[in-house]
C-alpha atoms as a PDB file:
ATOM      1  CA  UNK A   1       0.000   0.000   0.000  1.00  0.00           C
ATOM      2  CA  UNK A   2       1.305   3.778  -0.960  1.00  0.00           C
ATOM      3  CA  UNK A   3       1.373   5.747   2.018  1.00  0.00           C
ATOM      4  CA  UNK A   4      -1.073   7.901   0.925  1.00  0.00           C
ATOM      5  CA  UNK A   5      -4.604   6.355  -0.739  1.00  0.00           C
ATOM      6  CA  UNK A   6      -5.030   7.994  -4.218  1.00  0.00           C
ATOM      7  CA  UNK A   7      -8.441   9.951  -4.759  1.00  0.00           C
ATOM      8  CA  UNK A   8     -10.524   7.011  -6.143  1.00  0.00           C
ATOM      9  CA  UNK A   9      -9.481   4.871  -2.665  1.00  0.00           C
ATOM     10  CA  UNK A  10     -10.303   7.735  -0.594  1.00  0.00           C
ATOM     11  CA  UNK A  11     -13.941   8.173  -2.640  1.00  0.00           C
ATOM     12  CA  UNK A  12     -14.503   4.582  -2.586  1.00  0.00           C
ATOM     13  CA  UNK A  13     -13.989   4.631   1.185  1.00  0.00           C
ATOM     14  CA  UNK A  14     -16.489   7.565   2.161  1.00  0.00           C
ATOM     15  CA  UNK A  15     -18.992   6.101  -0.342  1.00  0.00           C
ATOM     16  CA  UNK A  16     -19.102   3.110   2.277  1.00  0.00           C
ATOM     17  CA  UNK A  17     -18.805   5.537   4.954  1.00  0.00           C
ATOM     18  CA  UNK A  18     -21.987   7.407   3.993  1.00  0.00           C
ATOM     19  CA  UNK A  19     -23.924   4.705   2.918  1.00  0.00           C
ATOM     20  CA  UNK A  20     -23.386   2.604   6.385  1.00  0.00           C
ATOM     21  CA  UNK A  21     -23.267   5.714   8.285  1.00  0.00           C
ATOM     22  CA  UNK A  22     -20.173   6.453   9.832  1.00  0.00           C
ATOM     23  CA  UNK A  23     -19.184   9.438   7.614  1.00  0.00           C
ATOM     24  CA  UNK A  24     -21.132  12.589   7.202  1.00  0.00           C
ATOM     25  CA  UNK A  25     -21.888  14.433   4.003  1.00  0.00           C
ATOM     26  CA  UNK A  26     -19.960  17.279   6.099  1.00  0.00           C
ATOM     27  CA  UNK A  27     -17.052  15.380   6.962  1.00  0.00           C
ATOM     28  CA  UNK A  28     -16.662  14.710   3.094  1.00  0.00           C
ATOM     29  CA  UNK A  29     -16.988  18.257   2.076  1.00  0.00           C
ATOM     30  CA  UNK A  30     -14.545  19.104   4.241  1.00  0.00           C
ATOM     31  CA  UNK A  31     -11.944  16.503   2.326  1.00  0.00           C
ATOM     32  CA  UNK A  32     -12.934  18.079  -0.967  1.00  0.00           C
ATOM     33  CA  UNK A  33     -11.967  21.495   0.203  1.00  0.00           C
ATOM     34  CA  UNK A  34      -8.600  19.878   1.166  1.00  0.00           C
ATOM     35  CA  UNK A  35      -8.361  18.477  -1.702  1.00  0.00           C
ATOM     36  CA  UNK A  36      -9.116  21.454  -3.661  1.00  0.00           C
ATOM     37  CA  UNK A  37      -6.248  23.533  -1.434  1.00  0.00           C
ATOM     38  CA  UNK A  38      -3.799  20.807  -1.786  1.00  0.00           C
ATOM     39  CA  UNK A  39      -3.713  19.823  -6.068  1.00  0.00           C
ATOM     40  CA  UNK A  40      -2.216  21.111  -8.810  1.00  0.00           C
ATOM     41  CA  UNK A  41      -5.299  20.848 -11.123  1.00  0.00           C
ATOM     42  CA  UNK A  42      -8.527  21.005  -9.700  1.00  0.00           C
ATOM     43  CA  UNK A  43     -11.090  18.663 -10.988  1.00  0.00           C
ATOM     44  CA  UNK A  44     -14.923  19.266 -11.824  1.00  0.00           C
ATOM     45  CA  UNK A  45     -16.164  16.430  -8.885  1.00  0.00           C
ATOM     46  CA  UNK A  46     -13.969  18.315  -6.428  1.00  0.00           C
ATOM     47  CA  UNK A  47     -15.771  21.624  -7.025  1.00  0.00           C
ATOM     48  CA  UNK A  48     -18.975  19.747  -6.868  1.00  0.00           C
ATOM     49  CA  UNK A  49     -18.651  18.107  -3.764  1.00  0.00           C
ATOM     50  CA  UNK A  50     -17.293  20.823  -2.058  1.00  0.00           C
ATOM     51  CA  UNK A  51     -19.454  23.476  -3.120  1.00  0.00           C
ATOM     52  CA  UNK A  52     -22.415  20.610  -1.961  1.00  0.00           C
ATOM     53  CA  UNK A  53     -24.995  21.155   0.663  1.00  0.00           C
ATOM     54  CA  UNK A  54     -23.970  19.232   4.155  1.00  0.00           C
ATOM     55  CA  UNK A  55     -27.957  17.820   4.109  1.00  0.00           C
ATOM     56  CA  UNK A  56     -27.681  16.926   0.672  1.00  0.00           C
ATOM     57  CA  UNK A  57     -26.191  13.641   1.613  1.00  0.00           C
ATOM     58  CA  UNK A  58     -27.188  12.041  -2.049  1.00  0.00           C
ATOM     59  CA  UNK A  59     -25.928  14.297  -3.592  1.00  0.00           C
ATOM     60  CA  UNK A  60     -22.322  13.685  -2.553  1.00  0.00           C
ATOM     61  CA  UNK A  61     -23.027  10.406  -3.012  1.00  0.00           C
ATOM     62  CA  UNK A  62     -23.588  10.804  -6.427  1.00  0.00           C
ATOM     63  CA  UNK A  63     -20.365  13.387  -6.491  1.00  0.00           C
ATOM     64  CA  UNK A  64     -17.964  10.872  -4.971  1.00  0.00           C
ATOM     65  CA  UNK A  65     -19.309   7.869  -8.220  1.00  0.00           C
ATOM     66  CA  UNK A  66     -17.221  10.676 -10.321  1.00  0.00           C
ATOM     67  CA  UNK A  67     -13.992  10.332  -8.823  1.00  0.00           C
ATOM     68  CA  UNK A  68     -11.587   8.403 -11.468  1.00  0.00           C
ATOM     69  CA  UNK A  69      -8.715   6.084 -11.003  1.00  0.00           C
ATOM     70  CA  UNK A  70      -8.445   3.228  -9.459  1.00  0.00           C
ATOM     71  CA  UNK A  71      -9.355   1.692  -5.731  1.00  0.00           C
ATOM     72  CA  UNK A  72      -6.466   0.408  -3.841  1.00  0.00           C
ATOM     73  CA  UNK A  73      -7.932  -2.359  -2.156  1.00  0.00           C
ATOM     74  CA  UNK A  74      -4.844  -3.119   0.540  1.00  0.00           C
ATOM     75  CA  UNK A  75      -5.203   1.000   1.384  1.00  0.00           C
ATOM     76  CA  UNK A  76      -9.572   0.411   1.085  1.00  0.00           C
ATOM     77  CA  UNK A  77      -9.115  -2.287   3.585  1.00  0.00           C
ATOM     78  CA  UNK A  78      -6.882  -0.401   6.620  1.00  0.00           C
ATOM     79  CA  UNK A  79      -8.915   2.874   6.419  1.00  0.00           C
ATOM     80  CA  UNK A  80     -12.048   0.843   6.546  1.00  0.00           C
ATOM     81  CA  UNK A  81     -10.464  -1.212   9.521  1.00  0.00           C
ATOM     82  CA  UNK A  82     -10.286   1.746  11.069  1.00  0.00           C
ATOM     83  CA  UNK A  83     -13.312   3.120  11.010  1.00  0.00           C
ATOM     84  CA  UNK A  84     -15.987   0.794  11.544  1.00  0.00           C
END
């Protein structure tokens, strides 16, 4: 696993999050504004998410099925380990 999980991992991981409840659409808007400070090149799902409503819960959802790449699985499995 790369020290850091790559955007798609870290998407993949508060999709679960959301959808069994231990992230909040807040918590992920948050990340997104990180994100946004943080890259070279912003990308359209970043603005999206972070310019999102924190109720809209969803909608981010939907935001986060946009991310591209690839899921590291190993990197998926310890930030899922722990969190739940």
């Amino acid at each position: 696993m790369s020290s850091t999980p790559n955007y798609r991992t870290l998407a993949e991981f508060y999709i679960r999050g959301i959808t069994q409840g231990f992230v909040t659409a807040a918590e992920v808007i948050k990340w997104s504004d990180d994100v946004i400070v943080g890259s070279p090149k912003t990308e359209d799902w970043m603005l999206e998410i972070s310019s999102a409503n924190a109720d809209d819960r969803m909608g981010v959802l939907h935001h986060l099925h946009a991310v591209q790449g690839e899921v590291d699985e190993a990197a998926l499995a310890v930030l899922l380990a722990g969190r739940q």
